[in-house]
PDB file of N, CA and C in Angstrom:
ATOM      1  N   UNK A   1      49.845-175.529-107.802  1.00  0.00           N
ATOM      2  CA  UNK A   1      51.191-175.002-107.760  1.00  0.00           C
ATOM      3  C   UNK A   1      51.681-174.936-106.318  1.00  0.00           C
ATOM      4  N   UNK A   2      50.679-174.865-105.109  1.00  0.00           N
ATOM      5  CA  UNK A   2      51.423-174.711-104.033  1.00  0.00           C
ATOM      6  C   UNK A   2      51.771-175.801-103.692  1.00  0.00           C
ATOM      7  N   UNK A   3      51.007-177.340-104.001  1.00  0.00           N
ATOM      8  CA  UNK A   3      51.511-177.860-103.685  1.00  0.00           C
ATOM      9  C   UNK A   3      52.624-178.929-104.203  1.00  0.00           C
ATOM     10  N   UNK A   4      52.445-178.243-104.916  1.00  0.00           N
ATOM     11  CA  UNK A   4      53.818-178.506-105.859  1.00  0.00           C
ATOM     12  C   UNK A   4      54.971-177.989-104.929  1.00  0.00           C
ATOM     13  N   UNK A   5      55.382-177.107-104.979  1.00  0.00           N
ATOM     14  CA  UNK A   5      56.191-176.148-103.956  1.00  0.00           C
ATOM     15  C   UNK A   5      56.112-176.356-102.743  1.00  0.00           C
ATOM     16  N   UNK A   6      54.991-176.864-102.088  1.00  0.00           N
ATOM     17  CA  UNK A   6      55.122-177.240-100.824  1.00  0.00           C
ATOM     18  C   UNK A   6      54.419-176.131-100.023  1.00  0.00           C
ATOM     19  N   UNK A   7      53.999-175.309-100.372  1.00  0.00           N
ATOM     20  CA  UNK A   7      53.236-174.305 -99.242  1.00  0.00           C
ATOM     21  C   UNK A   7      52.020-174.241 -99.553  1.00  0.00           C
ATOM     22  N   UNK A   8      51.722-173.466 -98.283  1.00  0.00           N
ATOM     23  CA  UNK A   8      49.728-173.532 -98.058  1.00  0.00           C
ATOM     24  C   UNK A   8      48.885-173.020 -98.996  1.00  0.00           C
ATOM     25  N   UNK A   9      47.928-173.526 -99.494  1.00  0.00           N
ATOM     26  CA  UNK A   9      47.250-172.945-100.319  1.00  0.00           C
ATOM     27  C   UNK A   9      46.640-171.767-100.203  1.00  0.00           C
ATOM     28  N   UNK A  10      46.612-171.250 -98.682  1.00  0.00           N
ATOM     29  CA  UNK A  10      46.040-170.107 -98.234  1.00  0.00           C
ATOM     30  C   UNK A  10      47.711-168.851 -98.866  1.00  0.00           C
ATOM     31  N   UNK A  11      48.573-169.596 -98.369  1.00  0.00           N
ATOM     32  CA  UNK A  11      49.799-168.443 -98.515  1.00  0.00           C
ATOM     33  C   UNK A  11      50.080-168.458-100.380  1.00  0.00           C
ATOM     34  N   UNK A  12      49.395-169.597-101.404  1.00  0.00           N
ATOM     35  CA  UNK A  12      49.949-169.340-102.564  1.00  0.00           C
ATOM     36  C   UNK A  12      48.516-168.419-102.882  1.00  0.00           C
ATOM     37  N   UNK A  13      46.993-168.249-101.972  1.00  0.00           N
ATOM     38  CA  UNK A  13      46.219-167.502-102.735  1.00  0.00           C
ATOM     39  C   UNK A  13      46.431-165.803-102.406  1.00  0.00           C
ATOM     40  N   UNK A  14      47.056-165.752-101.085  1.00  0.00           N
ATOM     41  CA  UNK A  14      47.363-164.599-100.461  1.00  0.00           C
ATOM     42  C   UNK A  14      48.297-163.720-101.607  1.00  0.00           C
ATOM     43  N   UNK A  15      48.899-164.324-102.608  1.00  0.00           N
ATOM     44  CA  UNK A  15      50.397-164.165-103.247  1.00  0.00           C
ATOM     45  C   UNK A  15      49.618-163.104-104.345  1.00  0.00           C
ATOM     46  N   UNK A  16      48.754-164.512-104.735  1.00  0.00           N
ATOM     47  CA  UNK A  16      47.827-164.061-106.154  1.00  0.00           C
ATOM     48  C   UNK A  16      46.839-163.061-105.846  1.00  0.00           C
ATOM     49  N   UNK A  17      46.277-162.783-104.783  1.00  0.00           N
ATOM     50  CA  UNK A  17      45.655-161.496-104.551  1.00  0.00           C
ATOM     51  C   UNK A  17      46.586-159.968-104.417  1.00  0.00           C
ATOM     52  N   UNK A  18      48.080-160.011-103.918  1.00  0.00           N
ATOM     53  CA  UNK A  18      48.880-158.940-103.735  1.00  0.00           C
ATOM     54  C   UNK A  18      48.610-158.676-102.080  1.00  0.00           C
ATOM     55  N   UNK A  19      48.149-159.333-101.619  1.00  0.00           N
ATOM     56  CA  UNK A  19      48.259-159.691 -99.397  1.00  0.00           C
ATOM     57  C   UNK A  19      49.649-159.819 -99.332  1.00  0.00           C
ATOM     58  N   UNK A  20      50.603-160.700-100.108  1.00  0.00           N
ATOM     59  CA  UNK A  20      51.896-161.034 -99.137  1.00  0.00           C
ATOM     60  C   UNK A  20      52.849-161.035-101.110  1.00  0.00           C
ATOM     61  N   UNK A  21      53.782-160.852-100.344  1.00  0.00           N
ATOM     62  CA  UNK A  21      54.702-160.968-101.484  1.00  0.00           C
ATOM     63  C   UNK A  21      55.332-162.505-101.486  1.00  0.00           C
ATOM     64  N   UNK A  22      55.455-162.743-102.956  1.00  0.00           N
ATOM     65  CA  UNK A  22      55.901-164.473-103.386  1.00  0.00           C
ATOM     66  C   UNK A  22      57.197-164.227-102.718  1.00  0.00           C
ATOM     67  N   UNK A  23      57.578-165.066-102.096  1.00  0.00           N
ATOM     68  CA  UNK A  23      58.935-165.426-101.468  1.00  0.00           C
ATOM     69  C   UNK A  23      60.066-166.588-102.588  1.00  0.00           C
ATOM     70  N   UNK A  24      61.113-165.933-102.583  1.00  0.00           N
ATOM     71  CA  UNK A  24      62.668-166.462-103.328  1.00  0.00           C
ATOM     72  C   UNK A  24      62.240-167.742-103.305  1.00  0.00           C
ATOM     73  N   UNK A  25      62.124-168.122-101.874  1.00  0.00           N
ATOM     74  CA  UNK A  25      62.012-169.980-101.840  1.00  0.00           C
ATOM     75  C   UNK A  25      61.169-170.468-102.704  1.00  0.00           C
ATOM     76  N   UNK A  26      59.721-169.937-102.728  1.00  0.00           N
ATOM     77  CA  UNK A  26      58.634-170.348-103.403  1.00  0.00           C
ATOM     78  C   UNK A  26      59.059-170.441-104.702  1.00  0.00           C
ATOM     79  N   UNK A  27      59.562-169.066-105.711  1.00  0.00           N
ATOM     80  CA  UNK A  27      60.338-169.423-106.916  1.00  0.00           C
ATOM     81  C   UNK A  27      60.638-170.095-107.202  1.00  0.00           C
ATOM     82  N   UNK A  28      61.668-170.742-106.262  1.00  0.00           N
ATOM     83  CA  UNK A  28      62.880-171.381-106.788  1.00  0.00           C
ATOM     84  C   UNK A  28      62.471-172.866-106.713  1.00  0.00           C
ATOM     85  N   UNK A  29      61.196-173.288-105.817  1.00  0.00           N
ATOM     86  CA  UNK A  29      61.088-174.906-105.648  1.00  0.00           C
ATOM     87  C   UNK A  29      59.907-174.708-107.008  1.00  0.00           C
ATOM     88  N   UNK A  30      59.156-173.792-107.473  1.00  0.00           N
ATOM     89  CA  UNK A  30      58.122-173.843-108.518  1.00  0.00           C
ATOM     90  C   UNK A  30      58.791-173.835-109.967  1.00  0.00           C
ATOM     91  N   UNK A  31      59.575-173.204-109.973  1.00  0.00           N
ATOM     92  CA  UNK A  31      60.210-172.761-111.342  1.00  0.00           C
ATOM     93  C   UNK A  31      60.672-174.571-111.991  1.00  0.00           C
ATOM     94  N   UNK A  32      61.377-175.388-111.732  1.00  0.00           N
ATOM     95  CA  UNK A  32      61.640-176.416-111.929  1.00  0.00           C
ATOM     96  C   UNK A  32      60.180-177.292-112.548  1.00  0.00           C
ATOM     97  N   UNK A  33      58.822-176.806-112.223  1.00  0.00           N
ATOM     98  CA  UNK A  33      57.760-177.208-112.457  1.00  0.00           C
ATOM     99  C   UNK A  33      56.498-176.694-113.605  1.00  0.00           C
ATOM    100  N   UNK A  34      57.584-176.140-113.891  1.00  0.00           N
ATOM    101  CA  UNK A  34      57.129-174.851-115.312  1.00  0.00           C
ATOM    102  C   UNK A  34      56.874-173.316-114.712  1.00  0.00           C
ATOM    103  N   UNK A  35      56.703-172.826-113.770  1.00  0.00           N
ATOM    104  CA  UNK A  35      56.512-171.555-113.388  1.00  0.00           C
ATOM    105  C   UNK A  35      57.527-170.507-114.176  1.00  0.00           C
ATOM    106  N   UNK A  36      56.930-169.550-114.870  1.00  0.00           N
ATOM    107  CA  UNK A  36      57.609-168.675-115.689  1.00  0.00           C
ATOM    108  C   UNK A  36      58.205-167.717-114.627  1.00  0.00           C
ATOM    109  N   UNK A  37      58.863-167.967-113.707  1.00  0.00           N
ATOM    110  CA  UNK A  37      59.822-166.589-112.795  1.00  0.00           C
ATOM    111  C   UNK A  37      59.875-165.641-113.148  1.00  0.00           C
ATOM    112  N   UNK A  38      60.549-165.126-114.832  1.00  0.00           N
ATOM    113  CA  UNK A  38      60.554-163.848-115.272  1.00  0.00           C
ATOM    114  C   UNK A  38      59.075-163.479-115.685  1.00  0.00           C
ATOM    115  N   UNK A  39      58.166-163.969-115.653  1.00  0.00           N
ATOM    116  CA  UNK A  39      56.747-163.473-115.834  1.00  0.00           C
ATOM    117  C   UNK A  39      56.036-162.834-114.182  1.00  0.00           C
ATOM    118  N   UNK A  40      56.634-163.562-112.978  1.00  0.00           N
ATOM    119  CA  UNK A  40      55.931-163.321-112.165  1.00  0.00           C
ATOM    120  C   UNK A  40      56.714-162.335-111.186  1.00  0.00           C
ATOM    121  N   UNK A  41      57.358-161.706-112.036  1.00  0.00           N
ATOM    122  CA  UNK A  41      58.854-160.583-111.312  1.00  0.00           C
ATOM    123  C   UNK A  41      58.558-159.718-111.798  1.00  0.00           C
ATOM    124  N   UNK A  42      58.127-159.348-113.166  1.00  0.00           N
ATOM    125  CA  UNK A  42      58.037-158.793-114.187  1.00  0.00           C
ATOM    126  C   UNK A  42      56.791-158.176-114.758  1.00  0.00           C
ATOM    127  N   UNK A  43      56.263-159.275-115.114  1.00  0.00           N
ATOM    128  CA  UNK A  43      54.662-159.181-115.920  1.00  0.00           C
ATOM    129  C   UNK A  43      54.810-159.285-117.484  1.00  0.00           C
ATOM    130  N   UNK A  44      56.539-159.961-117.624  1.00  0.00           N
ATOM    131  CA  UNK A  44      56.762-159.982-119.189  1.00  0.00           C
ATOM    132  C   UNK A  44      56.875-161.676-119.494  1.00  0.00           C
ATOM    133  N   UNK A  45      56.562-162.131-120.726  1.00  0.00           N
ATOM    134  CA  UNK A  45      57.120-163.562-120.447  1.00  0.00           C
ATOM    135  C   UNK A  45      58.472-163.285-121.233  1.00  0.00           C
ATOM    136  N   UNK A  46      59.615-164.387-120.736  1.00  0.00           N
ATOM    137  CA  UNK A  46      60.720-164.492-121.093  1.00  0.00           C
ATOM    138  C   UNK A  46      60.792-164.533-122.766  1.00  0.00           C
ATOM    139  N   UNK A  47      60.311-165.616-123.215  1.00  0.00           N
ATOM    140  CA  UNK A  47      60.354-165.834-124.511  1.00  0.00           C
ATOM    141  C   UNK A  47      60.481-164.681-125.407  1.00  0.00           C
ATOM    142  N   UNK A  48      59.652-163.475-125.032  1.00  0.00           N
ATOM    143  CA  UNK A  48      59.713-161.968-125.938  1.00  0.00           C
ATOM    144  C   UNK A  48      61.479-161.728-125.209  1.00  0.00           C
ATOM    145  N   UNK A  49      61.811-161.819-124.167  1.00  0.00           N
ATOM    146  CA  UNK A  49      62.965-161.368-124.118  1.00  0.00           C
ATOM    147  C   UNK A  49      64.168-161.987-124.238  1.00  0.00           C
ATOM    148  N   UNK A  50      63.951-163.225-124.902  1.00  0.00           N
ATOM    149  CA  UNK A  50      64.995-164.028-125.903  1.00  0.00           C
ATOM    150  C   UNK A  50      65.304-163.630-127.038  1.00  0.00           C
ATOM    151  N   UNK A  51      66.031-163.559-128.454  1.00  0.00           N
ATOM    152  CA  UNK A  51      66.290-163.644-129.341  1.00  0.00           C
ATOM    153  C   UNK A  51      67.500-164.225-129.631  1.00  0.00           C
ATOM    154  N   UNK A  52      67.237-165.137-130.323  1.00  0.00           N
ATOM    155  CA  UNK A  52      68.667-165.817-130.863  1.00  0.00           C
ATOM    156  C   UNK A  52      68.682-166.065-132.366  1.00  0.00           C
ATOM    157  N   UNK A  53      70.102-165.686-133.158  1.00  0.00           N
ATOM    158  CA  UNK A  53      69.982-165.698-134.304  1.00  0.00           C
ATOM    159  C   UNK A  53      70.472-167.389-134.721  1.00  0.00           C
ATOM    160  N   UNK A  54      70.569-167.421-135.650  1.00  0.00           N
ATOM    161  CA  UNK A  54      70.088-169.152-136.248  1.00  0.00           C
ATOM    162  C   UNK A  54      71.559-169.833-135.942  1.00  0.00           C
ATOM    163  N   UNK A  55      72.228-169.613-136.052  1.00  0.00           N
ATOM    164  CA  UNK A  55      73.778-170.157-134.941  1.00  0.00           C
ATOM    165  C   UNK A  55      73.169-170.556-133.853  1.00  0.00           C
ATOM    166  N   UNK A  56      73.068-169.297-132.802  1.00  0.00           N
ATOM    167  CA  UNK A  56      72.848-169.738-131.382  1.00  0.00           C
ATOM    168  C   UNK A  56      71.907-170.515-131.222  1.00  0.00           C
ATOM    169  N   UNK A  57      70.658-170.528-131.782  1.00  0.00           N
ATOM    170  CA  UNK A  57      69.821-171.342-131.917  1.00  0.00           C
ATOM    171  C   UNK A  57      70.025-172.737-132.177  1.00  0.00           C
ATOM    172  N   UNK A  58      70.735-173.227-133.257  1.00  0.00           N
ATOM    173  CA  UNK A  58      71.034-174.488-133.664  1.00  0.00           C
ATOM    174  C   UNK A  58      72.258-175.287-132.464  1.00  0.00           C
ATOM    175  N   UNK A  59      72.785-174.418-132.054  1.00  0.00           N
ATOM    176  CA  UNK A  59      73.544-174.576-131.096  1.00  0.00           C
ATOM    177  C   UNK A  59      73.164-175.109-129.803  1.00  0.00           C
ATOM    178  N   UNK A  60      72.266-174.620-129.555  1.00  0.00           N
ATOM    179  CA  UNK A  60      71.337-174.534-128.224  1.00  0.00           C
ATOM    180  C   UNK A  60      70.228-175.863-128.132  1.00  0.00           C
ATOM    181  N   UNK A  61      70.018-176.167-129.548  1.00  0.00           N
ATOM    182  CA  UNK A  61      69.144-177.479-129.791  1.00  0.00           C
ATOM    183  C   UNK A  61      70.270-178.829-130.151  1.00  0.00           C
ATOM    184  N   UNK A  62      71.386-178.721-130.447  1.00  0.00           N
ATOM    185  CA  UNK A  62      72.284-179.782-130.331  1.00  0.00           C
ATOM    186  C   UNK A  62      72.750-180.283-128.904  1.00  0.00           C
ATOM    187  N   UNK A  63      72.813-178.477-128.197  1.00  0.00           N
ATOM    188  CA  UNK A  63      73.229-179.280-127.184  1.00  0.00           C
ATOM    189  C   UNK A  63      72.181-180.223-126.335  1.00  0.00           C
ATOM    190  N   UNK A  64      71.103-179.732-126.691  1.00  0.00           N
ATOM    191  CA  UNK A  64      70.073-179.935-125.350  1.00  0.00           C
ATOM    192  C   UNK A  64      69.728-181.667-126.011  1.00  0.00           C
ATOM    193  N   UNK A  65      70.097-181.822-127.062  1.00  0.00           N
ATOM    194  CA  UNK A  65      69.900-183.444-127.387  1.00  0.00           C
ATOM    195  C   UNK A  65      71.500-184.330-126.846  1.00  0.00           C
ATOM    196  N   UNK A  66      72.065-183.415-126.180  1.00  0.00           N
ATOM    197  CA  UNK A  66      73.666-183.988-125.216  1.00  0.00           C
ATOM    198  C   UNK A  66      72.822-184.699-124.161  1.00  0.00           C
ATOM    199  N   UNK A  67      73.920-185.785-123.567  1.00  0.00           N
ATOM    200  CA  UNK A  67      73.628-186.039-122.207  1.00  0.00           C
ATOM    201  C   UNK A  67      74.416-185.089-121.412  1.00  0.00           C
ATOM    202  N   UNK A  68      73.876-184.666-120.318  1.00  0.00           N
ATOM    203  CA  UNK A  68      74.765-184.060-119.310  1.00  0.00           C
ATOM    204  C   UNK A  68      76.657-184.196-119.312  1.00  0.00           C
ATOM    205  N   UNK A  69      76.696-185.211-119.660  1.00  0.00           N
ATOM    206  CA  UNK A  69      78.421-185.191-119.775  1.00  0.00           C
ATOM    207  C   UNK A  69      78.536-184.744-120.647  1.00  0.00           C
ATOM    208  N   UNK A  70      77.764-185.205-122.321  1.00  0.00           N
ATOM    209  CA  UNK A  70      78.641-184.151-123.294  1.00  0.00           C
ATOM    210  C   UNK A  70      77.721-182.856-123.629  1.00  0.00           C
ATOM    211  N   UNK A  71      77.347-182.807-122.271  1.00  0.00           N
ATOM    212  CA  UNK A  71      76.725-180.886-122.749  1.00  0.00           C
ATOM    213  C   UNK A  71      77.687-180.342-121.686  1.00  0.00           C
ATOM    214  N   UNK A  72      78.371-180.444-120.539  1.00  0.00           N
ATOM    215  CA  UNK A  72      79.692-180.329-119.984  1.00  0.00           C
ATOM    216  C   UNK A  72      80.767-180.437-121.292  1.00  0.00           C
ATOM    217  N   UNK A  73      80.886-181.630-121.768  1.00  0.00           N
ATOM    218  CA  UNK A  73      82.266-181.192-122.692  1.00  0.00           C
ATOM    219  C   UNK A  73      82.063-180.380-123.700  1.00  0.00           C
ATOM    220  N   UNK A  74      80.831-180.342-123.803  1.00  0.00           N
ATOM    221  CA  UNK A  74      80.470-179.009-125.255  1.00  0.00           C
ATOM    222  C   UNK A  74      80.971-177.747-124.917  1.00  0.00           C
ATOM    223  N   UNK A  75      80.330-177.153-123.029  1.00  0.00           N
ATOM    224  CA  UNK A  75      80.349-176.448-123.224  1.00  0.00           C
ATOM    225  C   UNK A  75      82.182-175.949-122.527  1.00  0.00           C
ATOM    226  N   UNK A  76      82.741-176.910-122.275  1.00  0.00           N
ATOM    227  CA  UNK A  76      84.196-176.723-122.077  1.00  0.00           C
ATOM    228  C   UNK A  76      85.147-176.042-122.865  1.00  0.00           C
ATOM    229  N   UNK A  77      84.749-177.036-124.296  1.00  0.00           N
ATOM    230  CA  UNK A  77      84.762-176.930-125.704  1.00  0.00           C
ATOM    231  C   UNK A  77      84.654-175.765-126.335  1.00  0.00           C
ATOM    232  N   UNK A  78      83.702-175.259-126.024  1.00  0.00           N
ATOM    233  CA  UNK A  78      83.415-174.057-126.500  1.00  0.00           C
ATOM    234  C   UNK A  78      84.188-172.626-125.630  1.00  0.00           C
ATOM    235  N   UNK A  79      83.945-172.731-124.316  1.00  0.00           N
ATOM    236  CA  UNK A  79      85.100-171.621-123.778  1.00  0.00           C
ATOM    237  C   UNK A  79      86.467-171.815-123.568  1.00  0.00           C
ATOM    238  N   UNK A  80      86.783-172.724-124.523  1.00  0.00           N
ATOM    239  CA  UNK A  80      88.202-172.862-124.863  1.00  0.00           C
ATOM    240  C   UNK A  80      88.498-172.043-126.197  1.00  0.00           C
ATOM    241  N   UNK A  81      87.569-172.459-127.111  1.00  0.00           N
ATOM    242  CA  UNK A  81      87.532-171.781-128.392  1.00  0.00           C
ATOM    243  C   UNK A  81      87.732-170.020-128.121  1.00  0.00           C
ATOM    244  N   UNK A  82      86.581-169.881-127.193  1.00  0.00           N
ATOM    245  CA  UNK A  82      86.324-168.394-126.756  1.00  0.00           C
ATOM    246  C   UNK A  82      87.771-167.646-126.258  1.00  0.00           C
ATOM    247  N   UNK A  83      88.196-168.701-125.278  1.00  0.00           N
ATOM    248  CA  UNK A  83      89.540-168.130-125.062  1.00  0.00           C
ATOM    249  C   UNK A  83      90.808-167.819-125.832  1.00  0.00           C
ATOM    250  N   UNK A  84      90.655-168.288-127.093  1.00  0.00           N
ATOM    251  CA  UNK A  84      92.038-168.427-128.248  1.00  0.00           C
ATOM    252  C   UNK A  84      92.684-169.508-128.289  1.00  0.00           C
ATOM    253  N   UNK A  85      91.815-170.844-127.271  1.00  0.00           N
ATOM    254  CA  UNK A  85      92.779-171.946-127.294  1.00  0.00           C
ATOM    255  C   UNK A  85      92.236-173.032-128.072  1.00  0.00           C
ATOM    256  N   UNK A  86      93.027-174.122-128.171  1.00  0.00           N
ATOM    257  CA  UNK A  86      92.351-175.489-129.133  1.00  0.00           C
ATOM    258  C   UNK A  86      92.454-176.817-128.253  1.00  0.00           C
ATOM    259  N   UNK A  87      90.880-176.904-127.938  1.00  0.00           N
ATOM    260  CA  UNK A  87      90.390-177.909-127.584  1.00  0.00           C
ATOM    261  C   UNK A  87      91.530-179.320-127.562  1.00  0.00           C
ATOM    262  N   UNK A  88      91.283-179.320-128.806  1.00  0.00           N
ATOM    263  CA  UNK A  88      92.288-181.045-129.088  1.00  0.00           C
ATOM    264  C   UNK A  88      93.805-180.525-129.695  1.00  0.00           C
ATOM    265  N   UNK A  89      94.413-181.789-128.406  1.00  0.00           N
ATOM    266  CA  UNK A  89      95.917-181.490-128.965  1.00  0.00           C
ATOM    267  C   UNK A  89      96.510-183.100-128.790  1.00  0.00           C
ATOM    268  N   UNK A  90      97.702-183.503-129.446  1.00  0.00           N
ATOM    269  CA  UNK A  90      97.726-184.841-129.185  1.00  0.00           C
ATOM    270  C   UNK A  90      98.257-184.822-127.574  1.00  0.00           C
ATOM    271  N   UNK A  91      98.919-184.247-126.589  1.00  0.00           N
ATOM    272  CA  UNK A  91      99.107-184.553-125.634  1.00  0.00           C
ATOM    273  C   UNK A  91      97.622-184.547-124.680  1.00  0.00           C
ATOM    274  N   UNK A  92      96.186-184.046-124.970  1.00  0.00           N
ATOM    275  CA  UNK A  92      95.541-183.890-124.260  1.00  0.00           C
ATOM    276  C   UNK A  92      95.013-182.595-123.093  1.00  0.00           C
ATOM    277  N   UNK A  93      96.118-181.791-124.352  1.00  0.00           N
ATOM    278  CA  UNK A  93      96.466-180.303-122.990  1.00  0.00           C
ATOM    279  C   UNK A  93      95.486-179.083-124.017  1.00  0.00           C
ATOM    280  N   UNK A  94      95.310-178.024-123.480  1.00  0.00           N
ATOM    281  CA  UNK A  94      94.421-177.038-124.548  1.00  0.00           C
ATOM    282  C   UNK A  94      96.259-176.064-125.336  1.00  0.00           C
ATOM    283  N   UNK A  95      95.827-175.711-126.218  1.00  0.00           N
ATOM    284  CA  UNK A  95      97.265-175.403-127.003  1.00  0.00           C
ATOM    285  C   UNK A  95      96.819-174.142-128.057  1.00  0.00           C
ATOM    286  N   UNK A  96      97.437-173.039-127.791  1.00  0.00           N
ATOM    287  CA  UNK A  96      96.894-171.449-128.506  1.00  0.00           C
ATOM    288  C   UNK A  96      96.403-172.081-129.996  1.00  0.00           C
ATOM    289  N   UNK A  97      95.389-171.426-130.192  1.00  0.00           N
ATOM    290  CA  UNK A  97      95.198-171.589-131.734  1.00  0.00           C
ATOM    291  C   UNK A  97      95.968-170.957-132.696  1.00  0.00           C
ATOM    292  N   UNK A  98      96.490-170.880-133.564  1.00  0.00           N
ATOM    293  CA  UNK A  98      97.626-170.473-134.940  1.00  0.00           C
ATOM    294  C   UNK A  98      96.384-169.610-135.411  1.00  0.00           C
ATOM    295  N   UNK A  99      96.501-168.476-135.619  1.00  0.00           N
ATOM    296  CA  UNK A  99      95.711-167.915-136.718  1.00  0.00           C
ATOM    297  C   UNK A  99      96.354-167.929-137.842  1.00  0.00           C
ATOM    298  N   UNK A 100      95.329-168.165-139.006  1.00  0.00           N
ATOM    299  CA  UNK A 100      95.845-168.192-140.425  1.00  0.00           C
ATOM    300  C   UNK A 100      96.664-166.654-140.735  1.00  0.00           C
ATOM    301  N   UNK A 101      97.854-167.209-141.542  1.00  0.00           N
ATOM    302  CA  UNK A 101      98.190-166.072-142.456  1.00  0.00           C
ATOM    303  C   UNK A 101      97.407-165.241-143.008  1.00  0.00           C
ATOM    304  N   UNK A 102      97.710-164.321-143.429  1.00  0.00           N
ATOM    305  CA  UNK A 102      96.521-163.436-144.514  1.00  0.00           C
ATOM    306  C   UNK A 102      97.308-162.664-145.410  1.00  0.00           C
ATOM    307  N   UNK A 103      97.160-162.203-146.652  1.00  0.00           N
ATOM    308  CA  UNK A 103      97.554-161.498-147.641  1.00  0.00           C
ATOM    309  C   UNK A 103      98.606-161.780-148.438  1.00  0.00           C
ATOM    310  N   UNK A 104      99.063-161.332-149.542  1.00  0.00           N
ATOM    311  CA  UNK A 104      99.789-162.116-150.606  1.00  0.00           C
ATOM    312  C   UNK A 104     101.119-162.573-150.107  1.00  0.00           C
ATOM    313  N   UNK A 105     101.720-161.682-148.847  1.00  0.00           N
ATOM    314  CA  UNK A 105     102.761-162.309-148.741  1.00  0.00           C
ATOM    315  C   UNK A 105     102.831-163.359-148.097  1.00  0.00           C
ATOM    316  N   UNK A 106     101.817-163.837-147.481  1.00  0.00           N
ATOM    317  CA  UNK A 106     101.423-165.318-146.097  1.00  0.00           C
ATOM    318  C   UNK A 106     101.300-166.316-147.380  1.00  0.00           C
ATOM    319  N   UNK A 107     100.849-166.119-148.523  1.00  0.00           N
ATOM    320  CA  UNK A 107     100.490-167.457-149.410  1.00  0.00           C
ATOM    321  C   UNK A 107     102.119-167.546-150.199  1.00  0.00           C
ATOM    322  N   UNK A 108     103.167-166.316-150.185  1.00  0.00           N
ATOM    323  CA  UNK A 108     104.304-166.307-151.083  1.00  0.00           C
ATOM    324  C   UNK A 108     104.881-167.194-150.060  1.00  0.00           C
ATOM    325  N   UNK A 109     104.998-167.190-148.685  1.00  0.00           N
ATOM    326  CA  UNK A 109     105.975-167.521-147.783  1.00  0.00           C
ATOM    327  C   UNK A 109     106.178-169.286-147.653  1.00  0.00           C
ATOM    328  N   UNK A 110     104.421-169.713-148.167  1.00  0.00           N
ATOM    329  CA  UNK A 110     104.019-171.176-147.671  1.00  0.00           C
ATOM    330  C   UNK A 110     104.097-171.730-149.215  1.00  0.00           C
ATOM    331  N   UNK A 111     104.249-171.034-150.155  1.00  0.00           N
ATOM    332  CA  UNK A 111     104.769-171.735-151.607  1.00  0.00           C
ATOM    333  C   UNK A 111     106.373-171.877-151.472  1.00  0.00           C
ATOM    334  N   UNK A 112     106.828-170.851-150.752  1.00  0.00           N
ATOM    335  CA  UNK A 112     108.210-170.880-150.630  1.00  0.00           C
ATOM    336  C   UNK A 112     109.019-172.463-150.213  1.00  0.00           C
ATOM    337  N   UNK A 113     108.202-172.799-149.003  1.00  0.00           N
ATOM    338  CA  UNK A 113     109.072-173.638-148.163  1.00  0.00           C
ATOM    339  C   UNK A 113     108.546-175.070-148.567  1.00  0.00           C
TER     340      UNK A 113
END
């Protein structure tokens, strides 16, 4: 792992004994290499402090089969939705979403016309 990260093997054993404290940098060039960060901050692994219900989940595995551009337009896509707006419009612009009518008089009004 250190040298993965790039530092001395003396300064990644110093870390693992409690001699010197892991440094931000070290994190941040290891983590990319599987290093669990929230395990070594912590003493918890992340995974217990995930939960996602079967939406977010399915969500989260579509995107990650995106390429980088359309996991960008997904997630554009999606905080447009979040905002009240609609994605697709024929000019290409985001455009408020219409919420549906509701209750007997919204279905009398659209038989009406």
């Amino acid at each position: 792992m250190a040298a993965l990260a790039e530092f001395k093997l003396r300064t990644y054993q110093d870390w693992e004994r409690g001699i010197a404290a892991v440094s931000s940098e070290f994190l941040a060039l290891a983590a990319p290499h599987g290093l669990d960060v929230f395990y070594v901050l912590t003493g918890e692994r992340m995974s217990t402090k995930l939960t996602l219900d079967p939406i977010q989940s399915a969500v989260l595995n579509s995107l990650a089969q995106c390429s980088p551009q359309r996991q960008m337009e997904a997630v554009q896509h999606l905080a447009l939705l979040a905002a009240g707006m609609s994605p697709q419009t024929p000019a290409g612009r985001a455009a408020a979403v219409k919420k549906p009518a509701r209750g007997m008089g919204a279905a009398k009004v659209r038989k009406e016309k």
